[in-house]
PDB file of N, CA and C in Angstrom:
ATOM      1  N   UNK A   1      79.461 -56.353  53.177  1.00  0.00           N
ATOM      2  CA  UNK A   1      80.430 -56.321  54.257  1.00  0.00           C
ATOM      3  C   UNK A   1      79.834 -57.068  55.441  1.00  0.00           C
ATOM      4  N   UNK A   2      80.112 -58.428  55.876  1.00  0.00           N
ATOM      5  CA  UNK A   2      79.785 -58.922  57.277  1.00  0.00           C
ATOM      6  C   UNK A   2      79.710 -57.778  58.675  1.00  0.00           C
ATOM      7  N   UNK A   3      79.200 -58.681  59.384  1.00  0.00           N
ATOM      8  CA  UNK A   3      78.939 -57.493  60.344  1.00  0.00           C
ATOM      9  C   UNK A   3      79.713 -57.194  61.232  1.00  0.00           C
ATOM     10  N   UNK A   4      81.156 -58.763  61.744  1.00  0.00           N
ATOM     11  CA  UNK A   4      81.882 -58.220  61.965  1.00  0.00           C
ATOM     12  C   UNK A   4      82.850 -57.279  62.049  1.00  0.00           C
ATOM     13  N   UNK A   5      82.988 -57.052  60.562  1.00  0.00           N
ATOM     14  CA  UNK A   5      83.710 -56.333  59.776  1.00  0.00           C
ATOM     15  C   UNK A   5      83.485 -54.636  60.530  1.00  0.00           C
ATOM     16  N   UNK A   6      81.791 -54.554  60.019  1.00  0.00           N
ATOM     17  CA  UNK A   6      81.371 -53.479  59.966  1.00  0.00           C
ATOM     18  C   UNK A   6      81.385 -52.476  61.355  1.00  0.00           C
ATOM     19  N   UNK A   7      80.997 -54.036  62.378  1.00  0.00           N
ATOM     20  CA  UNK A   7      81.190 -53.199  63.895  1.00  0.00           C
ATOM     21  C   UNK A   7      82.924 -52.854  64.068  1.00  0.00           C
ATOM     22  N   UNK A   8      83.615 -53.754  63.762  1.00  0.00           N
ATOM     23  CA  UNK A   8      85.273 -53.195  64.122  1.00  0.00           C
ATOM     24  C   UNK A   8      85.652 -52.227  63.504  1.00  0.00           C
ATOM     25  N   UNK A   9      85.232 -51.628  62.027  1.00  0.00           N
ATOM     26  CA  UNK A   9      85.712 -50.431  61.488  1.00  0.00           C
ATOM     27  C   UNK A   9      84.525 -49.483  61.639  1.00  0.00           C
ATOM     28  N   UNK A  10      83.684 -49.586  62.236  1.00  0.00           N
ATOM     29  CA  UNK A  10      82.582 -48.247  61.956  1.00  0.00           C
ATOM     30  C   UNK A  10      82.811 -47.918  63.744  1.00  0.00           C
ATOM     31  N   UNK A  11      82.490 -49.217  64.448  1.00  0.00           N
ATOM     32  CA  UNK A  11      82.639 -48.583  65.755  1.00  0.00           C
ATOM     33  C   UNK A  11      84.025 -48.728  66.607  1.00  0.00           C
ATOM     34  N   UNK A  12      84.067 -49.821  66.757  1.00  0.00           N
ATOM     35  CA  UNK A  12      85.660 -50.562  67.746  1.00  0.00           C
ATOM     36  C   UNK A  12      86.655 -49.240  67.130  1.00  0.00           C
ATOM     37  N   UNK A  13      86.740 -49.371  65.875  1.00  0.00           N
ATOM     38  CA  UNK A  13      88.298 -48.798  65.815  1.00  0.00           C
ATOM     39  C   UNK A  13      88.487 -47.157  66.330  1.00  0.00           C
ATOM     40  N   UNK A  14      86.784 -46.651  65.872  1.00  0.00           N
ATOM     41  CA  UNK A  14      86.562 -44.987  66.316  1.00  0.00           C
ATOM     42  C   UNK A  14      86.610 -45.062  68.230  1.00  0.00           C
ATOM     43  N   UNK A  15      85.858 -46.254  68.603  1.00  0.00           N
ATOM     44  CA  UNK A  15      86.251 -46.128  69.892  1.00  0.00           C
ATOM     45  C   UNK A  15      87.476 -45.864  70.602  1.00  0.00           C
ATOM     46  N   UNK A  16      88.333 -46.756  69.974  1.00  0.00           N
ATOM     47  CA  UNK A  16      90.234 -46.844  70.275  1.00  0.00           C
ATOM     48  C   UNK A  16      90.627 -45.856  70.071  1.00  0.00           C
ATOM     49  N   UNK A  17      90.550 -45.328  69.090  1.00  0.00           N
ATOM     50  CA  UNK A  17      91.083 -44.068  68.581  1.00  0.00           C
ATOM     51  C   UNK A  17      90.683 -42.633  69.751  1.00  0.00           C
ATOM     52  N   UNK A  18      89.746 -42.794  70.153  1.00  0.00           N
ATOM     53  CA  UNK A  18      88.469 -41.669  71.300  1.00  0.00           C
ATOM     54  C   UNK A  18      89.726 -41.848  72.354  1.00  0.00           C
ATOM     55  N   UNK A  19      89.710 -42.988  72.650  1.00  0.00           N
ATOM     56  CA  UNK A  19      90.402 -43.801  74.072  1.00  0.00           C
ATOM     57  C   UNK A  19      91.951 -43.182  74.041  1.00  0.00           C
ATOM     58  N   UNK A  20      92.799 -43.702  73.006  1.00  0.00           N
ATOM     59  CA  UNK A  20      93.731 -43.306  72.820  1.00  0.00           C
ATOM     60  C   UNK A  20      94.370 -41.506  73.026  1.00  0.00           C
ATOM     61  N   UNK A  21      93.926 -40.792  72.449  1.00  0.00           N
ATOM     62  CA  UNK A  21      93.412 -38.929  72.611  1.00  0.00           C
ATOM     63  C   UNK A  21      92.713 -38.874  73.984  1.00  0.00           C
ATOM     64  N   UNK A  22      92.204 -39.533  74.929  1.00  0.00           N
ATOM     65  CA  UNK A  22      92.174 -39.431  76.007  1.00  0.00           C
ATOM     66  C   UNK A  22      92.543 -39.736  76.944  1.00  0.00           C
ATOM     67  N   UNK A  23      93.531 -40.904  76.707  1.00  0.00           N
ATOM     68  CA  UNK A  23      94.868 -40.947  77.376  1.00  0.00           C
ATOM     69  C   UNK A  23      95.974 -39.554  76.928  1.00  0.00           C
ATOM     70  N   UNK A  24      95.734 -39.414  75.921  1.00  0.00           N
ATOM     71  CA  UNK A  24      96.728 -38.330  75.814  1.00  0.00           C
ATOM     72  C   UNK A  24      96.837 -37.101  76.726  1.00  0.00           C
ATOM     73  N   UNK A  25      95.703 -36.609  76.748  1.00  0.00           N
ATOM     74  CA  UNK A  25      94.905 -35.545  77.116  1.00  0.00           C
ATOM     75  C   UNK A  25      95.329 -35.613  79.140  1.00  0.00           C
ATOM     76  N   UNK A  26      95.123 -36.875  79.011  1.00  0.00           N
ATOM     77  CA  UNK A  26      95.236 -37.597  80.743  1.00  0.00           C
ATOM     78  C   UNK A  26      96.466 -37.446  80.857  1.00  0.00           C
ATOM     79  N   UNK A  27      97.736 -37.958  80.236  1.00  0.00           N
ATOM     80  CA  UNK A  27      98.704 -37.228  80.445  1.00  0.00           C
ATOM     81  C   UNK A  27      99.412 -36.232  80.771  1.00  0.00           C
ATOM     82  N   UNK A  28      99.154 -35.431  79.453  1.00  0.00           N
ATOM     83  CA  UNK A  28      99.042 -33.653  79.189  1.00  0.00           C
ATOM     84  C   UNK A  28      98.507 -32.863  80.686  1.00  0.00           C
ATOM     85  N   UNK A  29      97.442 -33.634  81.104  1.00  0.00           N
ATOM     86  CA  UNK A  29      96.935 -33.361  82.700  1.00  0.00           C
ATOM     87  C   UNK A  29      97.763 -33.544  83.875  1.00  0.00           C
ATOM     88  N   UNK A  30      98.378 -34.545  83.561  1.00  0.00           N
ATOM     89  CA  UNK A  30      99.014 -34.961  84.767  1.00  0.00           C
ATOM     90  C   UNK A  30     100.339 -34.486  84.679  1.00  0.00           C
ATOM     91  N   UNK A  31     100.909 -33.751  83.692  1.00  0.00           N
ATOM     92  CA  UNK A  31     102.428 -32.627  83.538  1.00  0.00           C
ATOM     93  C   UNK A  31     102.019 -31.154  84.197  1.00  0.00           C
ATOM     94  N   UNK A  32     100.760 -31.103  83.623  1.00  0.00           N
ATOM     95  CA  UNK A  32     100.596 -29.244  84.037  1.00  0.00           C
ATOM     96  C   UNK A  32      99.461 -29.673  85.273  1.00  0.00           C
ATOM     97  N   UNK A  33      99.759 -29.128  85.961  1.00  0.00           N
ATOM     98  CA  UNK A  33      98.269 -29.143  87.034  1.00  0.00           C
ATOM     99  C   UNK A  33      96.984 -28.361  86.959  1.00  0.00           C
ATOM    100  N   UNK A  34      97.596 -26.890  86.356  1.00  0.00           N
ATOM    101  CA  UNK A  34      96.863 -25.914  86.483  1.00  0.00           C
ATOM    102  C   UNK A  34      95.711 -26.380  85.394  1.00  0.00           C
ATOM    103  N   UNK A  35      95.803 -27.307  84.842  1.00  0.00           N
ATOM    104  CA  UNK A  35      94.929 -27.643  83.800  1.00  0.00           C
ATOM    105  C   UNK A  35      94.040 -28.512  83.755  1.00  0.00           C
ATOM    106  N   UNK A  36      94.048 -28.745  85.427  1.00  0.00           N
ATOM    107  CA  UNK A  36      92.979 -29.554  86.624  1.00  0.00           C
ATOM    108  C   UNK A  36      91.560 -29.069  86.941  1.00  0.00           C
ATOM    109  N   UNK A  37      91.013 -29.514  86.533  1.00  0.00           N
ATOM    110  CA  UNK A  37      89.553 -29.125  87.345  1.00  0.00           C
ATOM    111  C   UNK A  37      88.505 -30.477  87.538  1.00  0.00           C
ATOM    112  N   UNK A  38      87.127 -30.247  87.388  1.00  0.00           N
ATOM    113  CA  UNK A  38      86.390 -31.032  87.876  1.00  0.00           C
ATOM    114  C   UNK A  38      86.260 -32.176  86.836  1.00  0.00           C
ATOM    115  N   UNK A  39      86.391 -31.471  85.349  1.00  0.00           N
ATOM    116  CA  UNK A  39      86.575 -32.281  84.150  1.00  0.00           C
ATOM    117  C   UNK A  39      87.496 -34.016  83.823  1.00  0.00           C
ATOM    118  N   UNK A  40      88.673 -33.348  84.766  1.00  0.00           N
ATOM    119  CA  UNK A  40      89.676 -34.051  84.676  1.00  0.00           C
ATOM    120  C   UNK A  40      89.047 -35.641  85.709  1.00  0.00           C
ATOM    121  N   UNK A  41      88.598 -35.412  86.804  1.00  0.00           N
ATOM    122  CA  UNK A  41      87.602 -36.469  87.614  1.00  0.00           C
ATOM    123  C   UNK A  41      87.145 -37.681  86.057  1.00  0.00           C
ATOM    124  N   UNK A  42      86.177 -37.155  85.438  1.00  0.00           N
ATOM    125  CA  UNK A  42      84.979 -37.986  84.489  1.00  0.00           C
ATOM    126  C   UNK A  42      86.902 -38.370  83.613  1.00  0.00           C
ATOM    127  N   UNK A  43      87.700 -37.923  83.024  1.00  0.00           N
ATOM    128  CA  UNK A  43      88.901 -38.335  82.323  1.00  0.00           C
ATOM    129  C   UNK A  43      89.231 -39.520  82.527  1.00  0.00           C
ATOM    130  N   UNK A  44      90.021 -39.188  83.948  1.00  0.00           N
ATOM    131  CA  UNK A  44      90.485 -40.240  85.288  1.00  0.00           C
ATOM    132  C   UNK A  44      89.185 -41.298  85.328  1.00  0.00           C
ATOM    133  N   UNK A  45      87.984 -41.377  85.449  1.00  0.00           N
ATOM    134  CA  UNK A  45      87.195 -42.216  85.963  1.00  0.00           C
ATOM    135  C   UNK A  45      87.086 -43.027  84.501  1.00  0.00           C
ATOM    136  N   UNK A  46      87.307 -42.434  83.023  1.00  0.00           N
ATOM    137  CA  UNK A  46      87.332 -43.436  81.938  1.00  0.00           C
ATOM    138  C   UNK A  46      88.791 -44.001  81.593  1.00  0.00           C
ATOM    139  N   UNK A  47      89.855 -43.600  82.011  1.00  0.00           N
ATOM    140  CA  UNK A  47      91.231 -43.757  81.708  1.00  0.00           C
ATOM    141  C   UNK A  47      92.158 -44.860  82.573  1.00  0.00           C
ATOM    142  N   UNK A  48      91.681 -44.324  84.093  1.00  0.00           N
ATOM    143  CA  UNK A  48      92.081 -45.462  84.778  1.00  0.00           C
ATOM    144  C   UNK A  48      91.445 -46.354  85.238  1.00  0.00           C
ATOM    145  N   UNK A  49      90.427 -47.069  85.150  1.00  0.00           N
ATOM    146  CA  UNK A  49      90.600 -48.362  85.162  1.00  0.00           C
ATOM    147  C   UNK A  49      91.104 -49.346  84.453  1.00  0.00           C
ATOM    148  N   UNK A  50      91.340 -49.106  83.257  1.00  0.00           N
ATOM    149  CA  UNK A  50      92.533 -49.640  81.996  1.00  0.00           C
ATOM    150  C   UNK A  50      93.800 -49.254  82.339  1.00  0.00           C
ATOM    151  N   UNK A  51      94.210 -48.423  82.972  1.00  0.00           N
ATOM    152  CA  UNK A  51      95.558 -48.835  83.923  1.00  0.00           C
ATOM    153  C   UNK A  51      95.900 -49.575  84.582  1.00  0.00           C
ATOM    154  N   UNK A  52      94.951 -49.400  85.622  1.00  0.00           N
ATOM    155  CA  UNK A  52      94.494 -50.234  86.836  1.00  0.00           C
ATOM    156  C   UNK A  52      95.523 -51.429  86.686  1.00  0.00           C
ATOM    157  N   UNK A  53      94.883 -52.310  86.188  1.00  0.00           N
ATOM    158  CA  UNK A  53      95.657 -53.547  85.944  1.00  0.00           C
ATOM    159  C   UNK A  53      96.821 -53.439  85.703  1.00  0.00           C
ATOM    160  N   UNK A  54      97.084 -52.903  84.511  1.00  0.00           N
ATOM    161  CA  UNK A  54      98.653 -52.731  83.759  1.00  0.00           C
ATOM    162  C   UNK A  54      99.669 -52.164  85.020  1.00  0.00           C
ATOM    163  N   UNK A  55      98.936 -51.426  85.827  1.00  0.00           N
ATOM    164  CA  UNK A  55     100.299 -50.871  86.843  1.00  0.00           C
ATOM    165  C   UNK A  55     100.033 -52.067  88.040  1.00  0.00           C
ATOM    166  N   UNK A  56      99.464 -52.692  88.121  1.00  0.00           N
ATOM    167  CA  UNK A  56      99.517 -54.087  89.251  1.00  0.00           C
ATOM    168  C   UNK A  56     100.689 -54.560  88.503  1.00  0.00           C
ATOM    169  N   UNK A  57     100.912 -55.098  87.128  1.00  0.00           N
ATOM    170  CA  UNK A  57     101.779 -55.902  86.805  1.00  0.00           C
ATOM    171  C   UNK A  57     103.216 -55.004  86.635  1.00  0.00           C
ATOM    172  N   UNK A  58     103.244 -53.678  86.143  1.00  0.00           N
ATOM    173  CA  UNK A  58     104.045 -53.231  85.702  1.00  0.00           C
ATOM    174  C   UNK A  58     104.215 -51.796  86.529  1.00  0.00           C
ATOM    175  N   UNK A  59     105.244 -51.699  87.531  1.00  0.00           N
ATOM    176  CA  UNK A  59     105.636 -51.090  88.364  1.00  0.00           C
ATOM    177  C   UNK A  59     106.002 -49.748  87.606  1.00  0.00           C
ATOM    178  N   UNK A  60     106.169 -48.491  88.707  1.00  0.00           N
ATOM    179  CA  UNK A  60     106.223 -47.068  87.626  1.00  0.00           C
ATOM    180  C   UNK A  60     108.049 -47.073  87.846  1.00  0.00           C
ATOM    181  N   UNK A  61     108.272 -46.980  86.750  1.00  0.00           N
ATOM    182  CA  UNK A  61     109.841 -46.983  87.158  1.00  0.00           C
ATOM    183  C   UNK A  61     110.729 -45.584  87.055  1.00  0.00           C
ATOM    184  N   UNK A  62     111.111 -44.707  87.857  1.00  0.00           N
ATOM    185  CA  UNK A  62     111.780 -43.698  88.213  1.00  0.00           C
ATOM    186  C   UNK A  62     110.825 -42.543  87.929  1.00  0.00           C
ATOM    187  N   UNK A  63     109.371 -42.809  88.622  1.00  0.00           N
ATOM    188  CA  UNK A  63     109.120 -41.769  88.153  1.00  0.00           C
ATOM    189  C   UNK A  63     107.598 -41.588  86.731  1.00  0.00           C
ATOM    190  N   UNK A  64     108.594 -42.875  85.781  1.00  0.00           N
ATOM    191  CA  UNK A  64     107.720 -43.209  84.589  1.00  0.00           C
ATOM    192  C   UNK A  64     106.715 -44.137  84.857  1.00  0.00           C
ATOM    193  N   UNK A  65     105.513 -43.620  84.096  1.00  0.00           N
ATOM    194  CA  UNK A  65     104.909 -44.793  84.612  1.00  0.00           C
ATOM    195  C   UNK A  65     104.587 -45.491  82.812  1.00  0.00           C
ATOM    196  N   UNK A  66     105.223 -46.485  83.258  1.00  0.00           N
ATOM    197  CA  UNK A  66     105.540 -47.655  82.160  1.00  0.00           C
ATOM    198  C   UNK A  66     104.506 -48.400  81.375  1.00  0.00           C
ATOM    199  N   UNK A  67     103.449 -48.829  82.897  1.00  0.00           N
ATOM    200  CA  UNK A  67     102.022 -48.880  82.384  1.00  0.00           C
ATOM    201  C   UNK A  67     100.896 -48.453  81.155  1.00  0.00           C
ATOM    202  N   UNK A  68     101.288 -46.689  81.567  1.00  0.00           N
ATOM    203  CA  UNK A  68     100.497 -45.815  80.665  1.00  0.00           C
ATOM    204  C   UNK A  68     101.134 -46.340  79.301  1.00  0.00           C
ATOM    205  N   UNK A  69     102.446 -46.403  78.806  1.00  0.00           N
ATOM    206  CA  UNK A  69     103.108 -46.475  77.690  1.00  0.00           C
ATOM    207  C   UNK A  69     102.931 -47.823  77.043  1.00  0.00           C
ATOM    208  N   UNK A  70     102.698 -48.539  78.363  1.00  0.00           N
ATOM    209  CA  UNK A  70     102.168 -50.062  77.736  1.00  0.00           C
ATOM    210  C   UNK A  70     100.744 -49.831  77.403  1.00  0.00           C
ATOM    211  N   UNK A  71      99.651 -49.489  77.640  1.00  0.00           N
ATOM    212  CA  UNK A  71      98.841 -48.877  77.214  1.00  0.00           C
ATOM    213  C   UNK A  71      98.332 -48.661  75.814  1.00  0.00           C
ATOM    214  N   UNK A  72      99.176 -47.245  75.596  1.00  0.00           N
ATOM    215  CA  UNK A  72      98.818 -46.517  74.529  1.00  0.00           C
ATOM    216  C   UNK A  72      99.734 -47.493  73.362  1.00  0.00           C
ATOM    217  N   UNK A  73     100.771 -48.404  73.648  1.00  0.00           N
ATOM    218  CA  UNK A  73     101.093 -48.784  72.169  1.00  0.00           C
ATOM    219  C   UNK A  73     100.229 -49.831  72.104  1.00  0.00           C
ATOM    220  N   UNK A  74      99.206 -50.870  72.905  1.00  0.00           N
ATOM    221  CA  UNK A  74      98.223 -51.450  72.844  1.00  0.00           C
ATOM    222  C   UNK A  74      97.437 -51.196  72.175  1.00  0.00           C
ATOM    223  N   UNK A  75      96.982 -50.142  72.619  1.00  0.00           N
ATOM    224  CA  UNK A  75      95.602 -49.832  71.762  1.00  0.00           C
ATOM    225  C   UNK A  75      96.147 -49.118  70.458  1.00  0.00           C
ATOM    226  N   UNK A  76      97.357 -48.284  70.354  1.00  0.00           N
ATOM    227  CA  UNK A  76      97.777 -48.529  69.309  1.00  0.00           C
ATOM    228  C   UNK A  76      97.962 -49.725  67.985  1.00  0.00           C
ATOM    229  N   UNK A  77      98.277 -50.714  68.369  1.00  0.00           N
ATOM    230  CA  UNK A  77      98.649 -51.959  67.774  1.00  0.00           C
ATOM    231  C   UNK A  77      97.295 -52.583  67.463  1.00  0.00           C
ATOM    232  N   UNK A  78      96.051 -52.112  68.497  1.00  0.00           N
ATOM    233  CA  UNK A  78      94.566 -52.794  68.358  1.00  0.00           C
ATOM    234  C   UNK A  78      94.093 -52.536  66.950  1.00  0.00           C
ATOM    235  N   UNK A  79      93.951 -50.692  67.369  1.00  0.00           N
ATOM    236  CA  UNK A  79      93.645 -49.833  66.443  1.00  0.00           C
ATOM    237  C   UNK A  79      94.133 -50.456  64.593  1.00  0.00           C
ATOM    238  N   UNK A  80      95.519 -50.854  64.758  1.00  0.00           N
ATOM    239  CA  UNK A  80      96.003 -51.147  63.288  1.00  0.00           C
ATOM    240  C   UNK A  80      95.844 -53.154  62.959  1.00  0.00           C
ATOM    241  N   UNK A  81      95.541 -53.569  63.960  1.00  0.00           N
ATOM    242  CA  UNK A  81      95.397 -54.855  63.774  1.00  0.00           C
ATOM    243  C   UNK A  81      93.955 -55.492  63.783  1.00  0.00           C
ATOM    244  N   UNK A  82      93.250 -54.875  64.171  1.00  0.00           N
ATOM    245  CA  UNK A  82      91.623 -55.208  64.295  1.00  0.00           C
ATOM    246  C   UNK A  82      91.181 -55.528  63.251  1.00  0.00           C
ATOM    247  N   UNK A  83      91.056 -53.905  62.109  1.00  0.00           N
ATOM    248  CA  UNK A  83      90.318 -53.999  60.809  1.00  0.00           C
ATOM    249  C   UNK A  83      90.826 -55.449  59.897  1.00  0.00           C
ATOM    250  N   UNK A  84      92.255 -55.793  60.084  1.00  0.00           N
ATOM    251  CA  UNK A  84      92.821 -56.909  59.012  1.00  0.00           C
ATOM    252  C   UNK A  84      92.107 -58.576  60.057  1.00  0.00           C
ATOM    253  N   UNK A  85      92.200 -58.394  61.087  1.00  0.00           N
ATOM    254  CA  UNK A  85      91.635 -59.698  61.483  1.00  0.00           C
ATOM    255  C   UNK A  85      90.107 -60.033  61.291  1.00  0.00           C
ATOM    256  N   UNK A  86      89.210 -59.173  61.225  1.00  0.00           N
ATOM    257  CA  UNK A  86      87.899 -58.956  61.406  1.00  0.00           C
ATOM    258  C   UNK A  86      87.622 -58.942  60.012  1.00  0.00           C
ATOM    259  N   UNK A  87      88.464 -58.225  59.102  1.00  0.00           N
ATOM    260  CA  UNK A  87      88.056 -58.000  57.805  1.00  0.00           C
ATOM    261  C   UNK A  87      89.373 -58.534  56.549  1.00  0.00           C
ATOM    262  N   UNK A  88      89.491 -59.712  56.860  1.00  0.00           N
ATOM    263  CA  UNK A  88      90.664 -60.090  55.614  1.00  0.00           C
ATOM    264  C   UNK A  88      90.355 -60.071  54.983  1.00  0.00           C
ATOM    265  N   UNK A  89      89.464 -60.019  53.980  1.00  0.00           N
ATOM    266  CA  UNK A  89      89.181 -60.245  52.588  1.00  0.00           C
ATOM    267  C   UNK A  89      88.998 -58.577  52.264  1.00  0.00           C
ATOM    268  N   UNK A  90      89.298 -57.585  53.108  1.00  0.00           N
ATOM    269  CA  UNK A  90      89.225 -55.988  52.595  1.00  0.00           C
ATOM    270  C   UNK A  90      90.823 -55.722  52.957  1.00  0.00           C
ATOM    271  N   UNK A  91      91.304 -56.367  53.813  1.00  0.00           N
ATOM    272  CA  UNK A  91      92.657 -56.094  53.948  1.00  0.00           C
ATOM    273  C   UNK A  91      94.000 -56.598  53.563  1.00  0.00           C
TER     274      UNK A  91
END
């Protein structure tokens, strides 16, 4: 197995996947409050700066923020498109 291969499915894709469940989680946070504490800080400090950008370009609209959703189907789409570019001859 090349090594590209090996870093996008052993590490990259487990990373995305980490990332992804912690956007979730960042969400889930930001509906209930009471489910705020000091934890939620280190969340926020890995979650949004990968917003960051996305809401410069993409405004929150009524409320939604559009950004986050652009986001998560990103790294969604990473997550399922990585292993076949990195590794065609397994995919």
């Amino acid at each position: 197995m090349p090594l590209s291969c090996f870093l996008t499915i052993r590490v990259l894709v487990p990373l995305l996947n980490i990332f992804w469940i912690l956007m979730l989680v960042y969400a889930v946070v930001s509906w209930v409050p009471s489910l705020r504490g000091r934890w939620t800080d280190y969340l926020a400090a890995v979650v949004e700066p990968v917003l960051i950008p996305f809401r410069r370009i993409i405004p929150p609209l009524g409320g939604l923020d559009i950004a986050f959703l652009v986001v998560i189907l990103l790294v969604t789409w990473l997550m399922r498109i990585l292993p076949s570019v990195a590794c065609p001859i397994y995919y």
